[in-house]
Each structure stands twice: as C-alpha cells, then as structure tokens.
N, C-alpha and C. Protein backbone atom coordinates (compact mmCIF):
# COMPACT_ATOMS: atom_id res chain seq x y z
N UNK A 1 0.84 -1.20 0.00
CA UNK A 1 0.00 0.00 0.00
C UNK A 1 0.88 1.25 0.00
N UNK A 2 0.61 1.86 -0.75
CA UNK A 2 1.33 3.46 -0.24
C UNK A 2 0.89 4.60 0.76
N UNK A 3 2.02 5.16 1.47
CA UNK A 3 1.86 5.87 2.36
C UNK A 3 1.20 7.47 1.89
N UNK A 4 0.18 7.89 3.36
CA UNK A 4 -0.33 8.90 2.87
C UNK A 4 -0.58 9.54 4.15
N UNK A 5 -0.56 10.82 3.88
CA UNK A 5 -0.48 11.77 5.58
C UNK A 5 -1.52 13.11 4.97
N UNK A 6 -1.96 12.90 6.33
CA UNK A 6 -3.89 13.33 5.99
C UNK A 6 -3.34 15.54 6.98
N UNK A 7 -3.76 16.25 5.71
CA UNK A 7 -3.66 17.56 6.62
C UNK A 7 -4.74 17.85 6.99
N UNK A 8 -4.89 18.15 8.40
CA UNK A 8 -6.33 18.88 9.02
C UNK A 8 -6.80 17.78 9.81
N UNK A 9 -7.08 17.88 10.75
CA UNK A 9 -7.72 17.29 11.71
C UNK A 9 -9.31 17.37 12.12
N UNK A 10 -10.20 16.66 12.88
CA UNK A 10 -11.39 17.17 13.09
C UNK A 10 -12.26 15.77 12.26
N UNK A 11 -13.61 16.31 12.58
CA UNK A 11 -14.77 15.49 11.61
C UNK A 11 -14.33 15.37 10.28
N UNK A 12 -13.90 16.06 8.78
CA UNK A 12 -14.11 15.82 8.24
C UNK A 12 -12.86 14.68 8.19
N UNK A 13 -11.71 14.67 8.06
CA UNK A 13 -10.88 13.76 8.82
C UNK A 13 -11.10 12.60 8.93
N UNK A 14 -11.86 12.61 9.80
CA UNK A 14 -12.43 11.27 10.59
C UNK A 14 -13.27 10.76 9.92
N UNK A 15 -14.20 11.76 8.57
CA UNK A 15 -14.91 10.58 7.96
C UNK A 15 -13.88 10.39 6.21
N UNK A 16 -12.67 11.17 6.35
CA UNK A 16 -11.79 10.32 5.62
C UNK A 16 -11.09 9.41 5.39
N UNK A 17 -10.24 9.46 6.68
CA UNK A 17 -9.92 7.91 7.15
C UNK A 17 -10.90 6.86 6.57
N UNK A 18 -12.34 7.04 7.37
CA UNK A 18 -13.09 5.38 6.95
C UNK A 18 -12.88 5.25 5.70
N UNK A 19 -13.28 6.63 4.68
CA UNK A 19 -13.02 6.19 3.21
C UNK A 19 -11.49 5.72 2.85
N UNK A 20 -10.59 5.80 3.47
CA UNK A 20 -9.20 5.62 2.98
C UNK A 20 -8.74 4.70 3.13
N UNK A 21 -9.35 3.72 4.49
CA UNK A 21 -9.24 3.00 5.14
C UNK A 21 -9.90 1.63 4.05
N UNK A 22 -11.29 1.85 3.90
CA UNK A 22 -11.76 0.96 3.25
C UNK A 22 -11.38 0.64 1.73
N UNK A 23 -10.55 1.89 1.01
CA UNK A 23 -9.77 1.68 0.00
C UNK A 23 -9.16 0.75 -0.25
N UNK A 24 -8.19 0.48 0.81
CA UNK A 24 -7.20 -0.67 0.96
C UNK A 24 -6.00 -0.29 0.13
N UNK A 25 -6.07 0.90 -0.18
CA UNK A 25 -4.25 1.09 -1.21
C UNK A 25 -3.52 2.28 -0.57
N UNK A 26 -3.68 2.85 0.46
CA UNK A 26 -3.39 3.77 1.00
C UNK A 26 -2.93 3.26 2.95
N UNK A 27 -1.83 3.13 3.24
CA UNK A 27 -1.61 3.07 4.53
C UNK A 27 -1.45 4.45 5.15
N UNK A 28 -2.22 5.22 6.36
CA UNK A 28 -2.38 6.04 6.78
C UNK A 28 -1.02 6.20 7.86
N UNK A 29 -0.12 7.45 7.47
CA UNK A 29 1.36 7.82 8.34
C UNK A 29 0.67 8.77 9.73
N UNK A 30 -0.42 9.42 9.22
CA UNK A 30 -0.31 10.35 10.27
C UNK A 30 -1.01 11.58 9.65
N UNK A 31 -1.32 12.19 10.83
CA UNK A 31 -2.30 13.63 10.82
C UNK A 31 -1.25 14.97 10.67
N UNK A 32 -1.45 15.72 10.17
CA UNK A 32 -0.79 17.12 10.24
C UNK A 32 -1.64 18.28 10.58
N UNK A 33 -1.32 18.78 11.45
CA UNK A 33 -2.38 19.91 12.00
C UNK A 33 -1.49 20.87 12.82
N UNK A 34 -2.27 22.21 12.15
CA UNK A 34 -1.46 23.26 13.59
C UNK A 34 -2.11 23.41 14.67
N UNK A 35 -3.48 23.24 14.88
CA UNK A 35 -3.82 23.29 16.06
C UNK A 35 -4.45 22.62 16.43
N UNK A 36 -3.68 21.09 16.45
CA UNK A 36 -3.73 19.82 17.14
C UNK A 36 -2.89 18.91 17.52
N UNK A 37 -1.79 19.50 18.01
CA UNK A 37 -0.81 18.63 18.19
C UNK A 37 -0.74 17.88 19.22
N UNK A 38 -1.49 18.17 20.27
CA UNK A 38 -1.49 16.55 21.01
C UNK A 38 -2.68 16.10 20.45
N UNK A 39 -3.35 15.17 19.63
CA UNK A 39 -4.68 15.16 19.37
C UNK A 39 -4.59 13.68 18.57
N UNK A 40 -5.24 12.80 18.83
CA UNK A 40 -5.72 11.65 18.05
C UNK A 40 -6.65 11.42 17.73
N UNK A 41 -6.91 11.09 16.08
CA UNK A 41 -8.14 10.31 15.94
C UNK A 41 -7.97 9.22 15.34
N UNK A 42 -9.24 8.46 15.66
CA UNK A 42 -9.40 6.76 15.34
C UNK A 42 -7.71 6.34 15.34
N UNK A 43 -7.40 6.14 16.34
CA UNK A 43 -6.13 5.40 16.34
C UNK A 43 -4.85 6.02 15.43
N UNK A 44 -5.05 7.28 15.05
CA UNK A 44 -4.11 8.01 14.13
C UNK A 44 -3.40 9.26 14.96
N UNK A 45 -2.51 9.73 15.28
CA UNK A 45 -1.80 11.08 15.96
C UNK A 45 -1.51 11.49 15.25
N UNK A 46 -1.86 13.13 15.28
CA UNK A 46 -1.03 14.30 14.79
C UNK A 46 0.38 14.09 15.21
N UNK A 47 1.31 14.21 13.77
CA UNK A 47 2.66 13.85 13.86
C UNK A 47 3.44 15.23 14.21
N UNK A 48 2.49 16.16 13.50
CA UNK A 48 3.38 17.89 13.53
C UNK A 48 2.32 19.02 12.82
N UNK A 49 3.12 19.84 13.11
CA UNK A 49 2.55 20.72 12.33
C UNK A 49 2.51 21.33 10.61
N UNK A 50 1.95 22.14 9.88
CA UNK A 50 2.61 22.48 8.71
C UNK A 50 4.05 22.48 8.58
N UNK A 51 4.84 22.92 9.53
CA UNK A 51 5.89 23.03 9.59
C UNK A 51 7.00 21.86 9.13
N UNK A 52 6.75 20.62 9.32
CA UNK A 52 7.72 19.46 8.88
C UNK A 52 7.16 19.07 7.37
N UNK A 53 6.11 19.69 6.90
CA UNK A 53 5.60 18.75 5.36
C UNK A 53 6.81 18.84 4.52
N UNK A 54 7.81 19.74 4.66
CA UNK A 54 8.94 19.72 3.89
C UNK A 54 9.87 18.46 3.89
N UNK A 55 9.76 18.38 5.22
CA UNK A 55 10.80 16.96 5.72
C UNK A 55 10.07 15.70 5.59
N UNK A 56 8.82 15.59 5.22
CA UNK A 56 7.72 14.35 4.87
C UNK A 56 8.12 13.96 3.46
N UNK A 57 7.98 15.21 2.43
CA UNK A 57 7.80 14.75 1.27
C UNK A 57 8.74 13.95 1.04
N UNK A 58 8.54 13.38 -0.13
CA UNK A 58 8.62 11.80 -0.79
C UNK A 58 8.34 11.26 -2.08
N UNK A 59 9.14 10.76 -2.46
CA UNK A 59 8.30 9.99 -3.86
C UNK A 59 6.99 8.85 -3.47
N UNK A 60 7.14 8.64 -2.76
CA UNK A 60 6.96 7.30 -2.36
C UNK A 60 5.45 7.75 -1.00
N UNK A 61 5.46 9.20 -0.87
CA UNK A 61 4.36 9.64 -0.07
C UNK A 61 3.21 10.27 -1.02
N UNK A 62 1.78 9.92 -0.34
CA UNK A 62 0.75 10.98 -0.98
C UNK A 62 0.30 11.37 0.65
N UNK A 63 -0.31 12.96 0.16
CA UNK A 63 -1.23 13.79 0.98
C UNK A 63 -2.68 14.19 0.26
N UNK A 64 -3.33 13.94 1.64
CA UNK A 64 -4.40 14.43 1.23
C UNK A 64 -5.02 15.68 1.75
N UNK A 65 -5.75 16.41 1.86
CA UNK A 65 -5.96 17.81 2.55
C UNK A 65 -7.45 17.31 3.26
N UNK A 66 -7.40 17.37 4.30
CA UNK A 66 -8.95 16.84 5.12
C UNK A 66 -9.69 17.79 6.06
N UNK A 67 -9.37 18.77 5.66
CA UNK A 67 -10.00 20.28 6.34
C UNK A 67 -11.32 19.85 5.44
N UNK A 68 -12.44 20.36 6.70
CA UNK A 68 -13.62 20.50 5.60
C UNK A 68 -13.97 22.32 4.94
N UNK A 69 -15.19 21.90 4.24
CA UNK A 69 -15.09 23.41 3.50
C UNK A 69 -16.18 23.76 3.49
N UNK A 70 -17.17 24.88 3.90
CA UNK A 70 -18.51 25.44 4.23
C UNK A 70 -18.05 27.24 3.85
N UNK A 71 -18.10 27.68 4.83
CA UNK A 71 -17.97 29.37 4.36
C UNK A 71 -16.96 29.45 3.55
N UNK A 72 -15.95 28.98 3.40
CA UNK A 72 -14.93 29.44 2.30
C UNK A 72 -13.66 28.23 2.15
N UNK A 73 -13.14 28.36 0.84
CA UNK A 73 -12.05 27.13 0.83
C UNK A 73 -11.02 28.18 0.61
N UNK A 74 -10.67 29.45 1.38
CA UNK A 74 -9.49 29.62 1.63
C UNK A 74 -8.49 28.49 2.30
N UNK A 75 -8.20 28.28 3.69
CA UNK A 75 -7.70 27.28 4.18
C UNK A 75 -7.53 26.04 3.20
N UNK A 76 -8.04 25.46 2.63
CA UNK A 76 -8.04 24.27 1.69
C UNK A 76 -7.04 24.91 0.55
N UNK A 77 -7.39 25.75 0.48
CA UNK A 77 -6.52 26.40 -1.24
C UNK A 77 -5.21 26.72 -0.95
N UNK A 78 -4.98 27.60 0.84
CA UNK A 78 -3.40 27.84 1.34
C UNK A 78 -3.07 26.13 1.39
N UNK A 79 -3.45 25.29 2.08
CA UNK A 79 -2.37 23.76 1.99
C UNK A 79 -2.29 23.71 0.55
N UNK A 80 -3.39 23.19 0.04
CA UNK A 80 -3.01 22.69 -1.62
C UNK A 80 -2.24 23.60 -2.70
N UNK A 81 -1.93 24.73 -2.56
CA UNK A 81 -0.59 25.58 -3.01
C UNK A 81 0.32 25.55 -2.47
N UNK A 82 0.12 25.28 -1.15
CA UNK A 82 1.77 24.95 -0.44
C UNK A 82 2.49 23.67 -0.33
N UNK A 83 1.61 22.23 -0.85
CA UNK A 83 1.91 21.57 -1.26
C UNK A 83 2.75 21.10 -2.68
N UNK A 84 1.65 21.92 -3.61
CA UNK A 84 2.31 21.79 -4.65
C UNK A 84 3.62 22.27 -5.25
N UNK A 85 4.13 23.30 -4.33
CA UNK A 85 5.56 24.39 -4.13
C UNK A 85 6.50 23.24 -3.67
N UNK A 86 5.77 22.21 -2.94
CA UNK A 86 6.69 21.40 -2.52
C UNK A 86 7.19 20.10 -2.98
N UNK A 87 6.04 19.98 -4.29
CA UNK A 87 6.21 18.81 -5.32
C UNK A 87 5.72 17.93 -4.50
N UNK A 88 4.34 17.97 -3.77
CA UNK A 88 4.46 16.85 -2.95
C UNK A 88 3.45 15.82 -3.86
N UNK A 89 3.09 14.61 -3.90
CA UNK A 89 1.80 14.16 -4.71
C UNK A 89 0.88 13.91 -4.15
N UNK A 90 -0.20 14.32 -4.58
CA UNK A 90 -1.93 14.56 -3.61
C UNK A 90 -2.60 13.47 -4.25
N UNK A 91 -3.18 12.85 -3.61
CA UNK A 91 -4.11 11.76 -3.96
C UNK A 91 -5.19 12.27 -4.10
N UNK A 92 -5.90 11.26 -5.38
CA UNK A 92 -7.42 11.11 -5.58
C UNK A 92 -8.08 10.14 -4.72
N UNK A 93 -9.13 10.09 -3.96
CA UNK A 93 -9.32 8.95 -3.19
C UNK A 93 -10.79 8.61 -3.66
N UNK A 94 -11.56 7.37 -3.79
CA UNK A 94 -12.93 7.11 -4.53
C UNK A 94 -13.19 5.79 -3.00
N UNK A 95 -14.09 6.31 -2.55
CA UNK A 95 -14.78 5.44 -2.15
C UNK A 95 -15.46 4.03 -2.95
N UNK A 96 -15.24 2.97 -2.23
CA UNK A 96 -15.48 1.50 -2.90
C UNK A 96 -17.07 2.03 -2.87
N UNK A 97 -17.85 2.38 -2.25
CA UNK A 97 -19.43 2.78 -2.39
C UNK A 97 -19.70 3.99 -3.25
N UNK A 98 -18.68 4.55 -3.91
CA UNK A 98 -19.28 5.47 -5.08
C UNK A 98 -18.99 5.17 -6.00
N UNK A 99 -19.34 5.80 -7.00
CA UNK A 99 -19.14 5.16 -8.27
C UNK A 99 -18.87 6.46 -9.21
N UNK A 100 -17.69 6.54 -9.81
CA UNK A 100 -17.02 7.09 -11.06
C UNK A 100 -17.13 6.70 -12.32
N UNK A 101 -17.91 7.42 -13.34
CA UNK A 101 -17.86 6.10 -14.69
C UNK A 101 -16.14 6.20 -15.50
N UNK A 102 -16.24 5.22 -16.15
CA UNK A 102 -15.19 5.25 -16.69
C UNK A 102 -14.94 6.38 -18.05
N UNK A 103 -16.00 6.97 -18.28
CA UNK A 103 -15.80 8.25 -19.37
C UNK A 103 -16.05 9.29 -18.20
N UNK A 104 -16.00 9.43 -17.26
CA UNK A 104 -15.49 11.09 -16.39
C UNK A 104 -14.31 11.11 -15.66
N UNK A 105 -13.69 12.12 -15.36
CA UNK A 105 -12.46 12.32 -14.54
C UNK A 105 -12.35 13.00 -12.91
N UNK A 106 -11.64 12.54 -12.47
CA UNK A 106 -11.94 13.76 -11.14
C UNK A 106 -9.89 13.91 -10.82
N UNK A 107 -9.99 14.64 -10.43
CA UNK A 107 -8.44 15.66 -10.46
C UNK A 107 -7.87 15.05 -9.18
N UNK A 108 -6.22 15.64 -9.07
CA UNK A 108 -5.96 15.14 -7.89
C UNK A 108 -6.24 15.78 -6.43
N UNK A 109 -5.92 15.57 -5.36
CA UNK A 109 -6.37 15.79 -4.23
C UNK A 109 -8.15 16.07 -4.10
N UNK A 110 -8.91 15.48 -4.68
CA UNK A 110 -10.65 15.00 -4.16
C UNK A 110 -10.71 13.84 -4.06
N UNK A 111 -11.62 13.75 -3.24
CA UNK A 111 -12.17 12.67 -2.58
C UNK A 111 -13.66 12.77 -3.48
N UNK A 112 -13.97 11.38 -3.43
CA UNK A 112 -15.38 10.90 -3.62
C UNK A 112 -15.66 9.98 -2.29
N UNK A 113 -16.50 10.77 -1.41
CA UNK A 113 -16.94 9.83 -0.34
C UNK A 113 -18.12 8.70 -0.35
N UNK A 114 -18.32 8.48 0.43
CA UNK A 114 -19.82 6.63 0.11
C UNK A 114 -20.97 7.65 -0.31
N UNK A 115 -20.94 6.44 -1.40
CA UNK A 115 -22.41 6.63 -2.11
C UNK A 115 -22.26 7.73 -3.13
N UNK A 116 -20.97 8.51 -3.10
CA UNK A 116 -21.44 9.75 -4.18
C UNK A 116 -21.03 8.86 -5.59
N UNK A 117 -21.73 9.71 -6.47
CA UNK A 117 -21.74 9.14 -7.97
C UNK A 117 -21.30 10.20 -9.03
N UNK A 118 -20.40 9.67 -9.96
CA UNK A 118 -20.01 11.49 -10.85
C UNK A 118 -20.38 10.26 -11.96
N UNK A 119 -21.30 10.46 -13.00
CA UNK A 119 -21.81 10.00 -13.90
C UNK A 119 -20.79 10.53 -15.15
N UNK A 120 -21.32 9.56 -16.87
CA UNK A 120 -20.50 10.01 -17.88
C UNK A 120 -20.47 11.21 -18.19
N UNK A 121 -19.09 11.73 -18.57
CA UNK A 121 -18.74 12.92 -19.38
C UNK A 121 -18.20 14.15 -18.60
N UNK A 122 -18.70 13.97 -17.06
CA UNK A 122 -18.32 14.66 -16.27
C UNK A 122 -17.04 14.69 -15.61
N UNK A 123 -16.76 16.67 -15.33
CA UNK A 123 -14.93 16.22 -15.11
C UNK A 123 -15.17 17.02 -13.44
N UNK A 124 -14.41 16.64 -12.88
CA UNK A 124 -14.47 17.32 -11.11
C UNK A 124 -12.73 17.77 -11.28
N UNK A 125 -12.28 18.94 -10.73
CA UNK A 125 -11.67 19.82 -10.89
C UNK A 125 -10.63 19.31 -9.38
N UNK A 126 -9.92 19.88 -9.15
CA UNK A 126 -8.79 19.26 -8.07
C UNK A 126 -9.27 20.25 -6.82
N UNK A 127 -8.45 19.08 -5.92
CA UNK A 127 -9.08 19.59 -4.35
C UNK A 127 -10.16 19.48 -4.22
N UNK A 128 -10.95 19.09 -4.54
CA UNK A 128 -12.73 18.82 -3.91
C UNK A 128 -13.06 18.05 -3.32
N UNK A 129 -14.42 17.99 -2.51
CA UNK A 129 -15.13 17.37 -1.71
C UNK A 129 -16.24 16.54 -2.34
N UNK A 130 -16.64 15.68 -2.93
CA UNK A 130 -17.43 15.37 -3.23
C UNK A 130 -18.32 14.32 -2.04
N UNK A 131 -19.13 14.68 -1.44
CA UNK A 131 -19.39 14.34 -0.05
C UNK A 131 -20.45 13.20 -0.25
N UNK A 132 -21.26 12.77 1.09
CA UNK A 132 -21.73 11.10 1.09
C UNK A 132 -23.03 11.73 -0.15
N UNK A 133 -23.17 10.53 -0.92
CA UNK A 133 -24.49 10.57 -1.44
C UNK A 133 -24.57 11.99 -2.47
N UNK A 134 -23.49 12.61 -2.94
CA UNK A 134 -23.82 13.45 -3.91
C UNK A 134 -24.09 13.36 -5.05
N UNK A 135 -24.46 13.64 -6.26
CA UNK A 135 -24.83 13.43 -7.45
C UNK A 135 -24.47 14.15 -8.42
N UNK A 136 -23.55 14.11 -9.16
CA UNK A 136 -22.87 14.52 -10.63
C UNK A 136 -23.32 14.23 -11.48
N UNK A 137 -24.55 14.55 -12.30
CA UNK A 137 -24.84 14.29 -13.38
C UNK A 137 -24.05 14.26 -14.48
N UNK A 138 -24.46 13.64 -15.89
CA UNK A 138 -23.38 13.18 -17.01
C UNK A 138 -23.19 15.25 -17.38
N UNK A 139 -22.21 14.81 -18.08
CA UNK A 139 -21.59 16.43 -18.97
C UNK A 139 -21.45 17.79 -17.69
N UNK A 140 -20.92 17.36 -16.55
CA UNK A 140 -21.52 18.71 -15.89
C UNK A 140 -19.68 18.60 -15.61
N UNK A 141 -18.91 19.90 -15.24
CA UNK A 141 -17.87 20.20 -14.91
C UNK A 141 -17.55 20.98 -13.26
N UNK A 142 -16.89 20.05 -12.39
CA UNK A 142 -17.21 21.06 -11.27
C UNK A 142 -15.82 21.34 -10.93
N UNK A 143 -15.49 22.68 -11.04
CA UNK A 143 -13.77 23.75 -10.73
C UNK A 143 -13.35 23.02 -9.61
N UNK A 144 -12.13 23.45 -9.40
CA UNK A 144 -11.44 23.28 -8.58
C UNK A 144 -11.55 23.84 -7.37
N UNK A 145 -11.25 23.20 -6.08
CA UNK A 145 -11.47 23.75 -4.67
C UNK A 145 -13.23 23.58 -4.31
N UNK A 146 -13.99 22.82 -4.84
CA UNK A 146 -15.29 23.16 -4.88
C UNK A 146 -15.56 21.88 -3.45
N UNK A 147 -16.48 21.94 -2.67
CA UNK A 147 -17.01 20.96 -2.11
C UNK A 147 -18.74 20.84 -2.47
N UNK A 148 -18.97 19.86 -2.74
CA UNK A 148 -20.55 19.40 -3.08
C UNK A 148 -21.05 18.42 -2.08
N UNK A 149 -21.55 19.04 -1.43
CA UNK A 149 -22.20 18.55 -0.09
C UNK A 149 -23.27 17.53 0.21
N UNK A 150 -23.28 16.83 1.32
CA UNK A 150 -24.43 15.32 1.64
C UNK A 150 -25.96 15.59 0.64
N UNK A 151 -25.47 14.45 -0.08
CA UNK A 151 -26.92 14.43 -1.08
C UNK A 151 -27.40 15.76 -2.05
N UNK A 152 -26.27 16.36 -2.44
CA UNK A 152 -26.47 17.49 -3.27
C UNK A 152 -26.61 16.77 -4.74
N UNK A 153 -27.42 17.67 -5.53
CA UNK A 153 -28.07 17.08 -7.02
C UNK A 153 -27.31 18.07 -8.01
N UNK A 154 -26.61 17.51 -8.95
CA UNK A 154 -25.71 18.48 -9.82
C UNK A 154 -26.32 17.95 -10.91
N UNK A 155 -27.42 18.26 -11.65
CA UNK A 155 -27.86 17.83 -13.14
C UNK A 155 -26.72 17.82 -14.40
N UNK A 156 -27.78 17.56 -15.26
CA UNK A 156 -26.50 17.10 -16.33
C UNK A 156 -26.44 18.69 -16.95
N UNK A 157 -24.86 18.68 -17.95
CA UNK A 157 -24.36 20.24 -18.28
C UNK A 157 -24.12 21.32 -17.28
N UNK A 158 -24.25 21.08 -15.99
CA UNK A 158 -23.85 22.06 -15.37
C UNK A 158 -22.45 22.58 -15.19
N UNK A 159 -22.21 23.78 -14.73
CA UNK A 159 -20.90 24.17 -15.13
C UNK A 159 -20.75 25.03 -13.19
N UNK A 160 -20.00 24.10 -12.16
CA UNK A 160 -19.83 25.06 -11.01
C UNK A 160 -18.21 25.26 -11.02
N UNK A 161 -18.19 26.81 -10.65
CA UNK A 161 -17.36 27.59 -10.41
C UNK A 161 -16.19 27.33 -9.47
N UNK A 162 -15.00 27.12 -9.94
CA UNK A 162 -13.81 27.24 -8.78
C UNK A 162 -14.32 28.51 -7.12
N UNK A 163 -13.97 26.71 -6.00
CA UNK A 163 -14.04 27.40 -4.82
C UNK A 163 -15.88 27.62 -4.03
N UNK A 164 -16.27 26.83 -5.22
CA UNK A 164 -18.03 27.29 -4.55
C UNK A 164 -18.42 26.08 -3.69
N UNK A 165 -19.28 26.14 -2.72
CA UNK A 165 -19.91 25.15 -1.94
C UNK A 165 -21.29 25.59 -2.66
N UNK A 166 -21.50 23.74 -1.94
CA UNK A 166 -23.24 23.13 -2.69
C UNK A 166 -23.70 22.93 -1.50
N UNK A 167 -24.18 23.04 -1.13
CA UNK A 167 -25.06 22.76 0.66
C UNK A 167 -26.29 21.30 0.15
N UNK A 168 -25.95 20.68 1.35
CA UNK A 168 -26.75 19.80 1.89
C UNK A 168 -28.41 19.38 0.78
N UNK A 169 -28.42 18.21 -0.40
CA UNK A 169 -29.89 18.50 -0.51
C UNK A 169 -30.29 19.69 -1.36
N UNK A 170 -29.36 20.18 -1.69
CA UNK A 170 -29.49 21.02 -2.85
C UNK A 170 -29.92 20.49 -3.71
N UNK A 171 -30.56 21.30 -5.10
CA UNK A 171 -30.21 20.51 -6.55
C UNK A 171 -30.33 21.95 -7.29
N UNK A 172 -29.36 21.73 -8.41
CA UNK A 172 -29.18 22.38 -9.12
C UNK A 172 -29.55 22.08 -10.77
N UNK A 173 -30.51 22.44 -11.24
CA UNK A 173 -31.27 22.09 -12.58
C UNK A 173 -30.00 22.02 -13.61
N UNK A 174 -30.83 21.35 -14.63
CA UNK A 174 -29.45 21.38 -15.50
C UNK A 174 -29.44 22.50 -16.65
N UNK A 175 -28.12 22.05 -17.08
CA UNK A 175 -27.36 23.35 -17.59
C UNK A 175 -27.18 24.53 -17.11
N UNK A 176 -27.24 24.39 -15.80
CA UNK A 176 -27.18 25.72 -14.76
C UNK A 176 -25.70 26.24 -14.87
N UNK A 177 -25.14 27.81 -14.80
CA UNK A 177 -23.89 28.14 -14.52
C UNK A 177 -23.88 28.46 -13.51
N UNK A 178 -22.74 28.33 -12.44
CA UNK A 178 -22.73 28.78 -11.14
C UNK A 178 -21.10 29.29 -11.03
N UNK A 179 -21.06 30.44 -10.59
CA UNK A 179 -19.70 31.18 -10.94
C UNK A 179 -19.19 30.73 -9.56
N UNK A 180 -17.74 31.67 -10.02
CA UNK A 180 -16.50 31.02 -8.43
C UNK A 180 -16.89 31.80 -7.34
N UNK A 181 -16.92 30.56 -6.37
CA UNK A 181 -16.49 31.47 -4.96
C UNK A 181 -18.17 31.49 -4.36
N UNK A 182 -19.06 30.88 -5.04
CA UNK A 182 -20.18 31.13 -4.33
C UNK A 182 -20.64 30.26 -3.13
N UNK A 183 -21.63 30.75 -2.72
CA UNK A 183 -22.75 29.38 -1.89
C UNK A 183 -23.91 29.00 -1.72
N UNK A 184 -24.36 28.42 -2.33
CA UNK A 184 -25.99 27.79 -2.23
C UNK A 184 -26.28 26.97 -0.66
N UNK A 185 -26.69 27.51 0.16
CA UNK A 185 -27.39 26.79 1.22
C UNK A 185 -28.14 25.67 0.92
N UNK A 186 -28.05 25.07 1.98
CA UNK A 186 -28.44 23.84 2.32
C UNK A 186 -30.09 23.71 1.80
N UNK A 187 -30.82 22.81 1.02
CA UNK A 187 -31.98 22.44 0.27
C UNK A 187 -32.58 23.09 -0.56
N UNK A 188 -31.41 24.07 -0.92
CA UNK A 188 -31.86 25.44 -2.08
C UNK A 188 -32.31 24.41 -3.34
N UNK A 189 -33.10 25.13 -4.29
CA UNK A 189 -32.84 24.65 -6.05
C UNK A 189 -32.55 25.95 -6.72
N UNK A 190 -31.82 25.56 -7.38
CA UNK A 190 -30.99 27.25 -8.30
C UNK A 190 -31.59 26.80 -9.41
N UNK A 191 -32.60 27.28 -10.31
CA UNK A 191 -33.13 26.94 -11.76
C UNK A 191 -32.43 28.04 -12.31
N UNK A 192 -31.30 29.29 -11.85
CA UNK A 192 -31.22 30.36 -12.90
C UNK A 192 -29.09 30.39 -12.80
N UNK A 193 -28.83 30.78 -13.71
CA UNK A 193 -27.52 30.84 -13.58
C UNK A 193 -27.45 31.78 -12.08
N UNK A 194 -25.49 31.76 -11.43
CA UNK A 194 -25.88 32.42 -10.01
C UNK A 194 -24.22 33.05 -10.93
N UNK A 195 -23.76 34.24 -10.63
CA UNK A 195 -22.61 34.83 -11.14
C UNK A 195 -21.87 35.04 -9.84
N UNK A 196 -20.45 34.81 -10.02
CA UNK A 196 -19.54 35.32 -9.05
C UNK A 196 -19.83 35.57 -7.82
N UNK A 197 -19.21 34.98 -6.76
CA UNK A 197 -19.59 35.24 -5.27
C UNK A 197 -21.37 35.94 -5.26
N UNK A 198 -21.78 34.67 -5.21
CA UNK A 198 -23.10 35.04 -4.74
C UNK A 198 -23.84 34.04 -3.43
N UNK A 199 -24.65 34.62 -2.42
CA UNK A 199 -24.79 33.70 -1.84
C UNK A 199 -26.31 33.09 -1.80
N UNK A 200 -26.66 32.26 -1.91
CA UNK A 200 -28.07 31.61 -2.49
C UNK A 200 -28.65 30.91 -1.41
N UNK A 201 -30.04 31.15 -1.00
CA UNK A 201 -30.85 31.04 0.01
C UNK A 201 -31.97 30.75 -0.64
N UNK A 202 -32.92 29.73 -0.34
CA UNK A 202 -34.12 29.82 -0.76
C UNK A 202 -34.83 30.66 0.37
C-alpha cells in the first residue's frame, strides 16, 4: 500500500480515514495539523505541524488535505498551493461505495466519499469534496477547490465555479452556470444561472 499523511484534523478527517481505510491502497502515516498537536483520531496522531511537510515529502508519499469546507475554501486552497511548491503528490481517493464512470475524470487531491456518484462525461476539478451521497450528473464540470455537499443534485451540463460550496440537498437544474467562490445553502434549487460570489438562500 502506499503511504499517505492526511492535513487537518477534526470530523471531516475522521470521515476520511473510513473512506481511505476501506480503500485498501493507501496506509495512513499520520495527521498534520497546527492546532492539534497533542490530538488523536481513530487510532491516528497528529505527527506535527505544517511546519515538517517539507521533511515528509517523498516519492513514495501521498497527501491528502482533510480540512472541511462550508464558508470558504481559503484554508483548503493555502495547503493545496503549499503543497504543490513542494512537489508533494496529492491523492485522488474514490470510495469503494461510489461510483465514477469510466468516461469522467476527477483531479488530484478529491475525494469521492460513500455513495457519491459522478456520472458520464463529467470532469471534477482538483481539491474537492465530493461528499456522502452526492450526485454529478453526465456532462456537468465542477472547478477546482469546490465541495458538493451530503446528497447534493448536480444535473447534467452544469458548469460550477472554482471554490463554490453546494449545501446539503441542494439541486441544481441542469445546464445551470454557477460562478467562483459562491454558496448555495443547504436544500436550495438554483433553476437560474448564479454569477460570481453570490450567496443563495431559498
């Protein structure tokens, strides 16, 4: 299995592990967190802080970024640029309970957690969340840094924006545009394009 050291500590974390865990190709080194250094979860310790990822990297290591992402994926976007300065390699991770078709792509450092599904034609952009039970319809493209949240509905042709969150139970009609940086709350439906940092409430 190859080694992999998880940044960020906390819940979302903890429901990465199970997915990483149940992978079976990934042996877990250790947590990296700055403000958790005495701190364990599920049988895993924070090894250090940001501060040693220099002295980690590796050919032979992947990282994953396990901060979760709701008001903003600043934090997510500072590791995953400071990683990549460091040549480090970020894993894609797919849950054995979701399903990827073999005509879509998803980038490195996202996760597909249980149950989510990215259907044909569709591409998912690097660093993302694709969370339990989400839904990627065929032809839809979702940017980079994006998290799509528990049981969110992404129809087919949609186009979401680098850096935007999908809240909880959403759905988003198809061929919808949704620009960067936005947020749709939790059980919204967006039937209209949403432009640039906007924040969406039903």
């Amino acid at each position: 299995m190859k080694n992999i050291y998880l940044v960020g500590g906390g819940g979302h974390c903890l429901s990465c592990i199970d997915v990483i865990q149940l992978t079976k190709k990934f042996s877990i080194k250790g947590i990296i967190d700055d403000n958790k250094t005495d701190f364990e979860i599920k049988d895993f310790q924070v090894i250090g802080t940001d501060s040693i990822l220099k002295s980690i990297i590796a050919d032979d290591a992947f990282f994953l970024i396990t901060i979760g992402q709701i008001k903003t994926p600043e934090t997510r976007i500072k590791i995953f640029d400071k990683l990549k300065e460091l040549d480090a390699n970020l894993a894609s991770i797919i849950s054995p309970s979701s399903y990827l078709s073999a005509y879509s792509f998803i980038d490195e450092g996202t996760i597909m957690m249980h149950g989510s599904i990215v259907n044909a034609g569709s591409q998912i952009g690097k660093n993302c969340i694709i969370n339990t039970n989400a839904l990627i319809e065929h032809n839809s493209v979702i940017g980079n840094h994006c998290h799509i949240s528990t049981g969110a509905i992404i129809n087919g042709g949609c186009r979401i924006g680098e850096g935007t969150f999908i809240g909880s139970q959403s759905v988003i009609k198809e061929g919808i545009n949704i620009g960067t940086n936005c947020i749709v709350g939790a059980g919204c439906t967006v039937l209209n394009d949403l432009p640039d940092k906007t924040i969406y409430k039903n």
